[in-house]
N, C-alpha and C. Protein backbone atom coordinates (compact mmCIF):
# COMPACT_ATOMS: atom_id res chain seq x y z
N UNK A 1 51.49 24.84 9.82
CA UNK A 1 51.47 24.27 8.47
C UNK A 1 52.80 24.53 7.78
N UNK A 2 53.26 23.74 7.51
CA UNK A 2 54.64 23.80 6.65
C UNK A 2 54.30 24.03 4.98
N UNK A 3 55.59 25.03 4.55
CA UNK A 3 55.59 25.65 3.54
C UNK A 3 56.92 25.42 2.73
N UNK A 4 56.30 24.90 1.61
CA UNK A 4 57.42 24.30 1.07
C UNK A 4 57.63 24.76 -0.93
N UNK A 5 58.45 25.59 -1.04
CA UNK A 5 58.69 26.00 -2.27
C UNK A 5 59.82 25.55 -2.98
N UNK A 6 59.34 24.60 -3.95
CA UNK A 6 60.31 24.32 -4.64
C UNK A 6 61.02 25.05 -6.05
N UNK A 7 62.06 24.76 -6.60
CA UNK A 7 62.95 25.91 -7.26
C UNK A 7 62.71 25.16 -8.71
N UNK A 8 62.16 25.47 -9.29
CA UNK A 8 61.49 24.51 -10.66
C UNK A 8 62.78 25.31 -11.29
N UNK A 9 62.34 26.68 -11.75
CA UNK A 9 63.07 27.29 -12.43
C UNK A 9 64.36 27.91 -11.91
N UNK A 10 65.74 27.96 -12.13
CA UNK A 10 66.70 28.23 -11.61
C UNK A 10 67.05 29.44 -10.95
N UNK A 11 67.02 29.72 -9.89
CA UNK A 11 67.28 31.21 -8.75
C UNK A 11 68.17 31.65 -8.80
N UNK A 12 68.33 32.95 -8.63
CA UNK A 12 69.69 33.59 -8.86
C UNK A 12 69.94 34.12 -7.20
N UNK A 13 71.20 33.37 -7.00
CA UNK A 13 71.69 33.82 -5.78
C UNK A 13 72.27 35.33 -5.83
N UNK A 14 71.47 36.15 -5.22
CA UNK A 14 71.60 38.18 -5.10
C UNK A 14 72.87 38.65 -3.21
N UNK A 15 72.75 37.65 -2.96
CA UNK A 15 73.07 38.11 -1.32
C UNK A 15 73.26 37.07 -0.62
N UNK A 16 74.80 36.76 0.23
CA UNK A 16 74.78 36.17 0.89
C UNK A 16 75.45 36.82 2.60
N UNK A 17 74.98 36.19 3.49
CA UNK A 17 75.46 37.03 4.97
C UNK A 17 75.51 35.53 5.66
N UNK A 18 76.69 35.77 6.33
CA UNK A 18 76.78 34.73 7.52
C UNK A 18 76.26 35.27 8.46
N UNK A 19 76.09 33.70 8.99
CA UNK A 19 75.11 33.67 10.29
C UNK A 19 75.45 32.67 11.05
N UNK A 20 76.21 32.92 12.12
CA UNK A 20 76.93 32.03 12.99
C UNK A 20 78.12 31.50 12.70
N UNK A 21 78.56 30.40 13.08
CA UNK A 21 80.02 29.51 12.68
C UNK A 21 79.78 29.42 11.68
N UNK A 22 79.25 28.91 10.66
CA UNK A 22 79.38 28.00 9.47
C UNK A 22 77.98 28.02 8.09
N UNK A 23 76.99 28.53 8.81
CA UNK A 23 75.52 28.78 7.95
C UNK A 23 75.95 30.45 7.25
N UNK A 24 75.04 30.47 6.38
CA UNK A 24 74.88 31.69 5.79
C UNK A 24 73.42 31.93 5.94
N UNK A 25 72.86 33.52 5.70
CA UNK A 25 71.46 33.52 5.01
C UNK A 25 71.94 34.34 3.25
N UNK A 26 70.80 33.46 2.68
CA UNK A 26 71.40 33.41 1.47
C UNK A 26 69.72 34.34 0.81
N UNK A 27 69.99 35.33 -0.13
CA UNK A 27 68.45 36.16 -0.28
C UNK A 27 68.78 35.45 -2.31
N UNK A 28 67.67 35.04 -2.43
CA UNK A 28 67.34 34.44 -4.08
C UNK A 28 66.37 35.10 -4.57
N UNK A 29 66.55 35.37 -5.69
CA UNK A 29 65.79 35.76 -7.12
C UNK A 29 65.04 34.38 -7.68
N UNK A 30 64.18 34.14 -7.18
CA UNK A 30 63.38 33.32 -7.89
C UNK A 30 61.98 33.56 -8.98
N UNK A 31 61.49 32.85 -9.98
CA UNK A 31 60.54 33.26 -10.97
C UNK A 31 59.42 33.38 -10.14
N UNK A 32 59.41 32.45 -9.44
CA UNK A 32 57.54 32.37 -8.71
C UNK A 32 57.64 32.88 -7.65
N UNK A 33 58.19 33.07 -7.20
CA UNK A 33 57.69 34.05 -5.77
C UNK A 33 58.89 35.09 -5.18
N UNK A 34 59.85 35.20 -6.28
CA UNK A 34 60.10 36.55 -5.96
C UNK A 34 61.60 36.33 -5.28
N UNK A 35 61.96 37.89 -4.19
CA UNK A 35 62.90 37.71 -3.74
C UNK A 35 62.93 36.94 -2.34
N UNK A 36 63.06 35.29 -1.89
CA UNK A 36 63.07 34.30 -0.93
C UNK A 36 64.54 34.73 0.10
N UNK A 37 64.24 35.20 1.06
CA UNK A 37 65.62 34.82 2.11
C UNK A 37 65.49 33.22 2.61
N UNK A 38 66.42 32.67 3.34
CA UNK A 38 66.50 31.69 3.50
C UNK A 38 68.06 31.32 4.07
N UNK A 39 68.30 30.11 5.21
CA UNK A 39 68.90 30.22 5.88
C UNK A 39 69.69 29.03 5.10
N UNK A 40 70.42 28.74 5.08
CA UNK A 40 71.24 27.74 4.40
C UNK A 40 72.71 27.23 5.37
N UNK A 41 72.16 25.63 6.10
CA UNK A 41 73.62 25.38 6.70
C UNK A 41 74.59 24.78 6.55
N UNK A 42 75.68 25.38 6.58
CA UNK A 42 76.81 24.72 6.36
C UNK A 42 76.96 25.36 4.85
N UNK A 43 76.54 26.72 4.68
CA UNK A 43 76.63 27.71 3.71
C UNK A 43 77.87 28.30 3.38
N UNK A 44 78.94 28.23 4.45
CA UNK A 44 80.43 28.65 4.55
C UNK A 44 81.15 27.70 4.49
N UNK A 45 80.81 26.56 4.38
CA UNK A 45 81.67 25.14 4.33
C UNK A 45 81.97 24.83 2.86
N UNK A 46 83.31 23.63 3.63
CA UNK A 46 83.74 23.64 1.88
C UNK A 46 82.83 23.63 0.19
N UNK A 47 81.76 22.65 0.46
CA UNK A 47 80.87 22.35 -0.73
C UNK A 47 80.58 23.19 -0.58
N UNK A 48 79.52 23.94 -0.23
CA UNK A 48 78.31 25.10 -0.61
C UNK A 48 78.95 26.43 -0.74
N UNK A 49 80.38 26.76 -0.04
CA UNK A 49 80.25 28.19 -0.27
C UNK A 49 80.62 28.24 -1.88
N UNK A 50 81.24 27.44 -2.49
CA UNK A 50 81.35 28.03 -4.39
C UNK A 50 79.86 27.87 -4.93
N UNK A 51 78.99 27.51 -4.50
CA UNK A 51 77.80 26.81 -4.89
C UNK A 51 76.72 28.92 -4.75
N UNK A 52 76.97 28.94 -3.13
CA UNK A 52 76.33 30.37 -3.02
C UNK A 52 76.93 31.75 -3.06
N UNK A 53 77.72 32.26 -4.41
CA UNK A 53 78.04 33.16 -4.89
C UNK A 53 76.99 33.95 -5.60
N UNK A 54 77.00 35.25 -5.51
CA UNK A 54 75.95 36.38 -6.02
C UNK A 54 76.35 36.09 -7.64
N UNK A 55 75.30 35.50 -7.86
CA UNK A 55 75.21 35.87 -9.80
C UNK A 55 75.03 34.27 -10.09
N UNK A 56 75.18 33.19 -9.18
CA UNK A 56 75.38 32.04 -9.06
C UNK A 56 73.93 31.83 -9.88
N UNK A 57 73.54 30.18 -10.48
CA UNK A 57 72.22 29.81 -10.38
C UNK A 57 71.81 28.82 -9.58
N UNK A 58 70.77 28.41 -9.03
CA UNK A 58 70.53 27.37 -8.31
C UNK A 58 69.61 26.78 -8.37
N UNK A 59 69.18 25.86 -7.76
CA UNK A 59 67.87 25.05 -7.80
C UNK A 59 68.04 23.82 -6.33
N UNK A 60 67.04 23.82 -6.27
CA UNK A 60 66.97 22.98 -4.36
C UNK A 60 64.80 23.26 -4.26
N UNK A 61 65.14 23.19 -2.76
CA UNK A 61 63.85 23.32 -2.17
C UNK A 61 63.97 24.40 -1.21
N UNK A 62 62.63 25.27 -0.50
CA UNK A 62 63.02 26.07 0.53
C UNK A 62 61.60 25.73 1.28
N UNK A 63 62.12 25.34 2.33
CA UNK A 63 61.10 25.25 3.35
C UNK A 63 60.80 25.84 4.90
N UNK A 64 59.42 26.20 4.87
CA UNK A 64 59.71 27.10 6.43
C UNK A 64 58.10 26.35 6.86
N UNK A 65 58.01 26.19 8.34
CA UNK A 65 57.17 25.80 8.88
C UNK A 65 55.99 27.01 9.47
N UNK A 66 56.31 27.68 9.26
CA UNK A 66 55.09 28.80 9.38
C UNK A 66 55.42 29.93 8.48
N UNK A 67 54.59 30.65 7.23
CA UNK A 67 54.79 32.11 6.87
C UNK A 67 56.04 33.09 7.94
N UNK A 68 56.13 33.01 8.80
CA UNK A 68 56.84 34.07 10.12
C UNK A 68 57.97 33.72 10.31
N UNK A 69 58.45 32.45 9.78
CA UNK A 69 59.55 31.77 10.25
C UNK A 69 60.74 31.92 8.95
N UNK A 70 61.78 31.85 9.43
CA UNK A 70 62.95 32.23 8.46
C UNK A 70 62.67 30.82 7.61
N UNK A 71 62.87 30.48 6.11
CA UNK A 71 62.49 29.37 5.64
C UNK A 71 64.30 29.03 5.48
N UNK A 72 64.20 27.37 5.83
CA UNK A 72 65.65 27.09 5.66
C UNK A 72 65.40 26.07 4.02
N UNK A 73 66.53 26.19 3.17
CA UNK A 73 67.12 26.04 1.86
C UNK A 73 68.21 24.81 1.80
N UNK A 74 67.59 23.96 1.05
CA UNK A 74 68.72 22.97 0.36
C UNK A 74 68.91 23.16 -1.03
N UNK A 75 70.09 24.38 -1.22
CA UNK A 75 69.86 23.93 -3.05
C UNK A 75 71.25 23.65 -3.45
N UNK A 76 71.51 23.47 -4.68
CA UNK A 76 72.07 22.86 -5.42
C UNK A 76 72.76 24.09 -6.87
N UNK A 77 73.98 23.88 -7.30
CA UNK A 77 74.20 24.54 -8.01
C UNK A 77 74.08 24.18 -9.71
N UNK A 78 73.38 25.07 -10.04
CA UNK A 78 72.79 24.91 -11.72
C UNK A 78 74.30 25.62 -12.77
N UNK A 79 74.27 26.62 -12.69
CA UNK A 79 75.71 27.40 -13.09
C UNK A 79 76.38 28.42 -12.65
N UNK A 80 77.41 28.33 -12.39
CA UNK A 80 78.56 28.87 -11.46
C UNK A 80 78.98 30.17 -12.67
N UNK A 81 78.80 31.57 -11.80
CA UNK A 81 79.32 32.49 -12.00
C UNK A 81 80.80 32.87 -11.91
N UNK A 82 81.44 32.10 -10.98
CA UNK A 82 83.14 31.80 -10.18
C UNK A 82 83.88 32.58 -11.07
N UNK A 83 84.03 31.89 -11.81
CA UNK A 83 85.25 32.10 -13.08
C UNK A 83 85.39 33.63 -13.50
N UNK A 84 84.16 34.00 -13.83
CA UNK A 84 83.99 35.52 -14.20
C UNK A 84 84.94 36.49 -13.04
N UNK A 85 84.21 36.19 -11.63
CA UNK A 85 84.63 37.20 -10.86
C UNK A 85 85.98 37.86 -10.37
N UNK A 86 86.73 37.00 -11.06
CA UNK A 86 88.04 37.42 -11.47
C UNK A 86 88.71 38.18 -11.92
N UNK A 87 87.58 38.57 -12.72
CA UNK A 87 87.94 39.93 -14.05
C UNK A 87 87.30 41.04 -13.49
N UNK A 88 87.77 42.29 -12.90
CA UNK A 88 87.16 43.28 -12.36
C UNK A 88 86.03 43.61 -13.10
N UNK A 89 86.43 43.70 -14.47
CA UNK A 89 84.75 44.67 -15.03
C UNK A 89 83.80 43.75 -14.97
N UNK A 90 83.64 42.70 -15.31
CA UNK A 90 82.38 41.33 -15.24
C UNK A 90 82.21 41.00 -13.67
N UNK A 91 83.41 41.14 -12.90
CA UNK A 91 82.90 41.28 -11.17
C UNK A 91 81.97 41.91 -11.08
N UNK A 92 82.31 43.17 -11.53
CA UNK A 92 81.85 45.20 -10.31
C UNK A 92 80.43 44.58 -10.81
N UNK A 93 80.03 44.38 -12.67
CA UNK A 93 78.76 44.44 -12.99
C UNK A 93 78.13 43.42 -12.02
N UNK A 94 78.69 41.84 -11.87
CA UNK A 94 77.73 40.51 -11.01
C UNK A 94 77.60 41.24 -9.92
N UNK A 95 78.82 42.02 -9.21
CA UNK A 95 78.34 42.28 -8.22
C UNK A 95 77.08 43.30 -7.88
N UNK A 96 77.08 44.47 -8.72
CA UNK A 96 76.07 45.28 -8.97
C UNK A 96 75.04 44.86 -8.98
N UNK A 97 74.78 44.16 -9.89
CA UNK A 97 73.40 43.87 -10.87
C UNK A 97 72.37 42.91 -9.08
N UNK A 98 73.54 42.21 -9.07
CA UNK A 98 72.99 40.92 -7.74
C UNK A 98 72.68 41.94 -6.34
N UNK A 99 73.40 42.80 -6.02
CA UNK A 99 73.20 43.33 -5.34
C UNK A 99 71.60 44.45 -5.19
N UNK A 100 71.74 45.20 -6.37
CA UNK A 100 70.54 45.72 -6.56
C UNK A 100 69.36 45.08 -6.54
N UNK A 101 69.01 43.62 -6.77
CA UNK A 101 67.75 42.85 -6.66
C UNK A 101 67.70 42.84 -5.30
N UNK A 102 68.62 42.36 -4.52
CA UNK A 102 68.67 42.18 -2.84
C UNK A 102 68.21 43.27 -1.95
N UNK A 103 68.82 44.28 -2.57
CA UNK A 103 68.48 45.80 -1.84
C UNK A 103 67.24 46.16 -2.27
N UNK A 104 66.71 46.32 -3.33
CA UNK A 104 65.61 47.08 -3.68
C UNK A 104 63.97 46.38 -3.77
N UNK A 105 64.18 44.94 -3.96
CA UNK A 105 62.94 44.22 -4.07
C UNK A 105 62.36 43.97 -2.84
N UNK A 106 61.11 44.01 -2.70
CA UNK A 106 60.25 43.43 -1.64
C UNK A 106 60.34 41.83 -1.75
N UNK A 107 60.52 40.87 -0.34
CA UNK A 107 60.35 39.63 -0.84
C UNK A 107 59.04 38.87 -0.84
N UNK A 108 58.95 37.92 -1.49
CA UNK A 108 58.09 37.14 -1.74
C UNK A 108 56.81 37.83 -2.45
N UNK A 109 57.21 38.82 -3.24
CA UNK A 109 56.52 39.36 -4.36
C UNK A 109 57.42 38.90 -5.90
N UNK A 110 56.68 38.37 -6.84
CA UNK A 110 56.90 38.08 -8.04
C UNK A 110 57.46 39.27 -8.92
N UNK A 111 58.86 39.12 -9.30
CA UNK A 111 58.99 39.63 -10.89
C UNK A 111 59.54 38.83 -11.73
N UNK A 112 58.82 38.53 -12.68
CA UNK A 112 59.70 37.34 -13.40
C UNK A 112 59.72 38.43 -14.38
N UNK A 113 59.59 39.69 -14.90
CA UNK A 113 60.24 39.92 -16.41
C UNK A 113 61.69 40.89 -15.73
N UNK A 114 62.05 40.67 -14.23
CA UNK A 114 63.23 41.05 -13.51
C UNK A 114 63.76 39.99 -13.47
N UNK A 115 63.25 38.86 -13.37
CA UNK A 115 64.18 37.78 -12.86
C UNK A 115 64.85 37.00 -14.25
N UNK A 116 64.30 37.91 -16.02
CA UNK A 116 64.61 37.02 -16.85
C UNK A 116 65.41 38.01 -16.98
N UNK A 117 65.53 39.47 -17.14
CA UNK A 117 66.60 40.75 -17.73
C UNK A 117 67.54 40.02 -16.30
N UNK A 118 67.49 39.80 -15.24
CA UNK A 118 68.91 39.69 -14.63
C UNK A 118 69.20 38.14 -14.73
N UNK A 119 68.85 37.25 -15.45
CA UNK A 119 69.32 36.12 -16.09
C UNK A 119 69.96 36.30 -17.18
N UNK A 120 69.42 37.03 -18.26
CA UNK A 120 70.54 37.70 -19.66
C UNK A 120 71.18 38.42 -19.42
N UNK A 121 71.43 39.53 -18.13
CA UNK A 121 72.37 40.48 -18.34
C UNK A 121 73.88 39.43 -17.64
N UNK A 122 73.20 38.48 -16.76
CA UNK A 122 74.47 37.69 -16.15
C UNK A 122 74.91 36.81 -17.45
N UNK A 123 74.07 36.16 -18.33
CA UNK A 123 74.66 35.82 -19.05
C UNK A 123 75.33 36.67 -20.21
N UNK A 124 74.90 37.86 -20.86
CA UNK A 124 75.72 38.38 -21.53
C UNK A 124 77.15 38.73 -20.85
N UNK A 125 76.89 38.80 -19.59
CA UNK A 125 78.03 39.45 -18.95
C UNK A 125 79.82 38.53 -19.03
N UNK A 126 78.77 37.35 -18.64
CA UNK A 126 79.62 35.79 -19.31
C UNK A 126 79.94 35.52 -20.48
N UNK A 127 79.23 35.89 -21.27
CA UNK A 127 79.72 35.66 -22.80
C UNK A 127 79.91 36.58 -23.78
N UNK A 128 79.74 37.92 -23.32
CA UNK A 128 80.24 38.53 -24.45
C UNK A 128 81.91 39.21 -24.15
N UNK A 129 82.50 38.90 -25.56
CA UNK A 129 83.97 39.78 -25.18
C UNK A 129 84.35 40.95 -24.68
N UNK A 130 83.58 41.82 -24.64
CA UNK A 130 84.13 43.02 -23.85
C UNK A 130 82.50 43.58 -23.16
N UNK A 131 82.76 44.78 -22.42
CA UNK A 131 81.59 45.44 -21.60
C UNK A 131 80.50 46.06 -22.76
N UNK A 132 81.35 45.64 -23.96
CA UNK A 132 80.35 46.89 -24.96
C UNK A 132 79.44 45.68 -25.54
N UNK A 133 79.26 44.48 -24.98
CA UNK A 133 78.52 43.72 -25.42
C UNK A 133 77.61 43.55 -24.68
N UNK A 134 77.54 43.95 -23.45
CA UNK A 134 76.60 43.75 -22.20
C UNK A 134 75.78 45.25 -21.60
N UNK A 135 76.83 46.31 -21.90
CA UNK A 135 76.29 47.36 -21.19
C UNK A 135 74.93 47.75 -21.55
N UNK A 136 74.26 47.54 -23.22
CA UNK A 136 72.92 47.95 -23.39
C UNK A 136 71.99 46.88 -22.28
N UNK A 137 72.60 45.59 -21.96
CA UNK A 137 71.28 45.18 -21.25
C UNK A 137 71.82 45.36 -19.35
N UNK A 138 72.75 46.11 -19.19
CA UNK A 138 73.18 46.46 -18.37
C UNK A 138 71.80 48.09 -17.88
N UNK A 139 71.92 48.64 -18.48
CA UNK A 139 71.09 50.44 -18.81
C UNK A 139 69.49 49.30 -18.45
N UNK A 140 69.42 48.11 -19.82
CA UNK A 140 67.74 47.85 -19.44
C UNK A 140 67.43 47.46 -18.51
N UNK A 141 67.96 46.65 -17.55
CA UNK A 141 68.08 45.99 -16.23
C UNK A 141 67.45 47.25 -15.05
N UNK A 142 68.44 48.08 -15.35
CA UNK A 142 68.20 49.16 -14.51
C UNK A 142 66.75 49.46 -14.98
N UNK A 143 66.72 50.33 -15.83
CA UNK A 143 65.30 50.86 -16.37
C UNK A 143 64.27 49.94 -15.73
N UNK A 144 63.96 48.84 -16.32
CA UNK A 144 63.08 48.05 -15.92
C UNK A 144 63.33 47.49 -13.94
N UNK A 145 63.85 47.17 -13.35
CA UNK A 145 64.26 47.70 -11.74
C UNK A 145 63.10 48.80 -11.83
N UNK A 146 63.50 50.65 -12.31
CA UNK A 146 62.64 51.53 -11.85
C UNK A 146 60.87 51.22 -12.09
N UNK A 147 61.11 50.74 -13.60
CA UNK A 147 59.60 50.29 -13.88
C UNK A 147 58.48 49.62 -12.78
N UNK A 148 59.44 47.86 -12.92
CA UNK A 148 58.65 47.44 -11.89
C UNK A 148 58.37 47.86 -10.51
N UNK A 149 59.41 48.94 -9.81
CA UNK A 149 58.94 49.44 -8.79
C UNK A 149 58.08 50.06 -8.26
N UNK A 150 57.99 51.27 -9.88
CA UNK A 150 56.92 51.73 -9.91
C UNK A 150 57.23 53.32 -9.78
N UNK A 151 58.39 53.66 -10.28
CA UNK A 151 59.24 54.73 -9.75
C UNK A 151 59.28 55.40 -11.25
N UNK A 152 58.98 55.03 -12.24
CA UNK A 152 59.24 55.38 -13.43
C UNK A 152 60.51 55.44 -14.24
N UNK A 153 60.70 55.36 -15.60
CA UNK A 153 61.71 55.44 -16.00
C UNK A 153 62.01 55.68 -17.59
N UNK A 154 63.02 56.23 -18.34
CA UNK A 154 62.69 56.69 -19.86
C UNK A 154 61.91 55.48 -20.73
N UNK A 155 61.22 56.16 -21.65
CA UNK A 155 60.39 55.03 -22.04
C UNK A 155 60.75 54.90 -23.59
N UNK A 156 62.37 54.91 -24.25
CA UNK A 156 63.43 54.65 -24.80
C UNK A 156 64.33 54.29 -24.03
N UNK A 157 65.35 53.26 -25.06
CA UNK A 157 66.83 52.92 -24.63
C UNK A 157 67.62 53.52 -25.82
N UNK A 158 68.89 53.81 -25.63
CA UNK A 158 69.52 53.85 -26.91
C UNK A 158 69.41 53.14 -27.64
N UNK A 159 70.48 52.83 -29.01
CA UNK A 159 70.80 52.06 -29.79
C UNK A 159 71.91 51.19 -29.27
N UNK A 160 71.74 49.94 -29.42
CA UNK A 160 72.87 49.18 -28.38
C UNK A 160 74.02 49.72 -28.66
N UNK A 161 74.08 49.66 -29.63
CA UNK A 161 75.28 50.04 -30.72
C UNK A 161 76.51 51.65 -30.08
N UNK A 162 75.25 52.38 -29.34
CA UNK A 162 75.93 53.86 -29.13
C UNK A 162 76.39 53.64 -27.84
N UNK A 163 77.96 53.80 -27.32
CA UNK A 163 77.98 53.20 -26.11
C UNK A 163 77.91 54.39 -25.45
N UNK A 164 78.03 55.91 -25.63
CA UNK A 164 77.99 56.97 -24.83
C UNK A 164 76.89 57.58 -24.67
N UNK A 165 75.83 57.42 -25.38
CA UNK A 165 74.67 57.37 -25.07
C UNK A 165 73.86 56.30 -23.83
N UNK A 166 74.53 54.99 -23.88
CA UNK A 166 74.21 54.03 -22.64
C UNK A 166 75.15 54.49 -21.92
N UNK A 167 76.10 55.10 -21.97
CA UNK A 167 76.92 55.48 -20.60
C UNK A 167 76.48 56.91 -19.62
N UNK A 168 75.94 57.69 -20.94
CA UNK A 168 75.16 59.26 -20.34
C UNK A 168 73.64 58.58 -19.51
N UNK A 169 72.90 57.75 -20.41
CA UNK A 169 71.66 57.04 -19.64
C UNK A 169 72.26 56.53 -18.10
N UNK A 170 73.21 55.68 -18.35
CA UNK A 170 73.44 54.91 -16.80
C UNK A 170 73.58 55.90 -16.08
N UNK A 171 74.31 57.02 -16.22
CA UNK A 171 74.34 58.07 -15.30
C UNK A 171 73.52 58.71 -14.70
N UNK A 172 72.28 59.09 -15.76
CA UNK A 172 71.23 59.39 -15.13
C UNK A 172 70.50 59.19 -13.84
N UNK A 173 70.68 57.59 -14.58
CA UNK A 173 69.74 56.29 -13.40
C UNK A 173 70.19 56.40 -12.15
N UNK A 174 71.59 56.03 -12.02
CA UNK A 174 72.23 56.15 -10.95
C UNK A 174 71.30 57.31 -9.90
N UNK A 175 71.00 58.58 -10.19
CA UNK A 175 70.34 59.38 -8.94
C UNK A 175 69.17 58.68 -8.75
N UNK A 176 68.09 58.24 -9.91
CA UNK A 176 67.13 57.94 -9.69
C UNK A 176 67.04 56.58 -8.29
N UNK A 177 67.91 55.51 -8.90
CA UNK A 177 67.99 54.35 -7.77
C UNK A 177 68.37 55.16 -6.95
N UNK A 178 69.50 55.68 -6.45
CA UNK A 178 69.95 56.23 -5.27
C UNK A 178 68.92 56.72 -4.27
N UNK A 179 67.59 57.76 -4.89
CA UNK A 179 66.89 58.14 -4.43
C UNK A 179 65.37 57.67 -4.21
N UNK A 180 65.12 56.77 -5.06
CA UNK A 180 64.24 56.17 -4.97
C UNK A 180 64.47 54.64 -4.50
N UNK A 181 64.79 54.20 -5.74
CA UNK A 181 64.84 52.55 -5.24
C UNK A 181 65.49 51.98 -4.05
N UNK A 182 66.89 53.10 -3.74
CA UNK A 182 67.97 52.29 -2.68
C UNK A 182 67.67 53.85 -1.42
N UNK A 183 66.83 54.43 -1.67
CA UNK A 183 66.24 55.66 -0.38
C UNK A 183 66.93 55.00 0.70
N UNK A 184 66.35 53.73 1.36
CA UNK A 184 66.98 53.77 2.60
C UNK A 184 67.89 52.94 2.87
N UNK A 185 68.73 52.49 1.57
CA UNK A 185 69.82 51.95 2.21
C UNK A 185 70.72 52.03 0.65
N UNK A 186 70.83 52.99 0.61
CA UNK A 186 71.45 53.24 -0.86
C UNK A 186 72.98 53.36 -0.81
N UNK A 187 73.73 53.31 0.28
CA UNK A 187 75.08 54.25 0.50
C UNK A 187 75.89 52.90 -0.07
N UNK A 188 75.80 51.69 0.19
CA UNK A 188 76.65 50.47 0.77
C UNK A 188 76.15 50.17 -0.74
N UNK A 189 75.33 49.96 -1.26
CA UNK A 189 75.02 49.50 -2.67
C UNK A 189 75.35 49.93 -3.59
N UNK A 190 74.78 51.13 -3.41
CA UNK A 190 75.64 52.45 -4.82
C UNK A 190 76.92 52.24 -4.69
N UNK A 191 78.20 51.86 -3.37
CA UNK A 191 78.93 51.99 -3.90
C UNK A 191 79.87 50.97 -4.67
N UNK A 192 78.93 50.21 -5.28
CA UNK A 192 79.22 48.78 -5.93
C UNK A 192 78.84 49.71 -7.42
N UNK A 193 78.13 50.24 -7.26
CA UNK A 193 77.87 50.62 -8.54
C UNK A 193 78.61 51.70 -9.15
N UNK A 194 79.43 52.87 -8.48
CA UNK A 194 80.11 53.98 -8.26
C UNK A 194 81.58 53.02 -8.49
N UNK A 195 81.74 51.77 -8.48
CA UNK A 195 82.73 50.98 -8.66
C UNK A 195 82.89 50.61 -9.62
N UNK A 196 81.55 50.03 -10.48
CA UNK A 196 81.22 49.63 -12.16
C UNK A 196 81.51 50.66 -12.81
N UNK A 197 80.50 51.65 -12.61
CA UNK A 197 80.88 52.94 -13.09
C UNK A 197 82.04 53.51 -13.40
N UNK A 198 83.21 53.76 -12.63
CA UNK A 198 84.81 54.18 -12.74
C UNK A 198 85.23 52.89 -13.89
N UNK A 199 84.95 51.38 -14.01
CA UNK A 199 85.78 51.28 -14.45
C UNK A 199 84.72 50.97 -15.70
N UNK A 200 83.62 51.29 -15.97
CA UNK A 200 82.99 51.38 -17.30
C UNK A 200 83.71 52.23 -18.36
N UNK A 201 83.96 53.44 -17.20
CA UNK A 201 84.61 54.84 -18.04
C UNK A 201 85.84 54.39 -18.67
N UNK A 202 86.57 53.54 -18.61
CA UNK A 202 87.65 53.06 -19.47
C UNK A 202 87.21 53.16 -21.12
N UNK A 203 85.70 51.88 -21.09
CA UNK A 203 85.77 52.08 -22.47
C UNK A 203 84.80 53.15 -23.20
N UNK A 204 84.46 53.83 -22.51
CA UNK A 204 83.56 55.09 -23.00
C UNK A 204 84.31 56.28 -23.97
C-alpha cells in the first residue's frame, strides 16, 4: 500500500546527507507527522541543492510504498534561509537550532508546538538586528526541545530583555541536551552549538 504525505503546512529542512552521485537524504520538520527522512533526487544538483538548506522551508509531497521503505520527496522551496548563512552568528544559530531537531527527535512522531518555536526562532533569527533580538526565543526553543522529550526543564524563562541571564540559562541547558537529549550522539552536534556559544559571548 502506498503512503503518501503531503506538506500542507511548510517543513523545515533540519538535515541534509548525500547519498550517491547526485541524491541527498534530506530529514524535515514537519507539523503533522513529525520528523520525515526522505530521499530526494537530484538533491545535489543545480536546482534543488539552494532549495535543501537546513533552516530552509518547503512544501512538496513525500511518498513511500510501504511504512519500511525509505519514503522518496518532491518538494519545493517556500523560503530560503541562503542569505542569512553568511553571517556567522545567524549561521552557528540555523545551524544549531536545525541540527538539534534532526539529532534529538524520534521520526514520524508529531510536535507541532516544536515545529512552531523552530519556525519563529528561524524567523526572528532573519529579522531581528542583532542576536539580542533572537536569543530569548533561542533559550525557549531549547527549553521546550527538553519538555517535549520529556527530560524536563526550568519552568521560567528570563526576561527577554536580560541578556546574561539568557546567556547563564543557555549554559545550563547545554549539559542537560548533551546528556540527555543528544546521549548518544551528542559530540558532532554540540559542537555546532559550542560554536554559537563562543560567538554569542561577544555580545554578553
Amino acid at each position: 500500500m502506498q503512503l503518501v504525505l503531503t506538506i500542507a503546512d511548510p517543513a523545515i529542512v533540519c538535515a541534509v546527507v548525500p547519498h550517491g552521485e547526485t541524491a541527498v537524504i534530506a530529514r524535515l520538520l514537519t507539523l503533522e507527522a513529525g520528523l520525515v527522512g526522505a530521499y530526494v533526487a537530484g538533491g545535489r544538483g543545480r536546482q534543488l541543492r539552494p532549495v535543501l538548506i537546513p533552516g530552509n522551508l518547503v512544501a512538496g509531497e513525500v511518498r513511500a510504498r510501504a511504512e519500511s521503505q525509505l519514503p522518496f520527496a518532491r518538494l519545493e522551496l517556500v523560503r530560503s534561509r541562503g542569505p542569512w548563512l553568511g553571517e556567522p552568528l545567524p549561521a552557528a544559530a540555523i545551524v544549531w537550532a536545525t541540527a538539534l531537531a534532526a539529532a534529538a527527535l524520534p521520526e514520524h512522531q508529531p510536535f507541532p508546538a516544536l515545529h512552531s518555536a523552530l519556525t519563529a526562532l528561524l524567523d526572528a533569527v532573519c529579522a531581528a538586528p542583532s542576536a539580542r533580538g533572537w536569543l530569548p526565543a533561542l533559550v525557549a526553543y531549547e527549553v521546550l526541545t527538553l519538555r517535549e522529550l520529556g527530560y524536563g526543564a526550568p519552568a521560567s524563562l528570563p526576561d527577554a530583555q536580560d541578556i546574561p541571564a539568557n546567556l547563564a540559562l543557555l549554559d545550563r541547558l547545554g549539559d542537560r541536551l548533551a546528556r540527555y537529549a543528544l546521549a548518544h550522539r551528542h559530540s558532532d552536534v554540540m559542537a555546532a552549538r559550542a560554536i554559537l556559544r563562543d560567538r554569542l559571548g561577544r555580545i554578553g
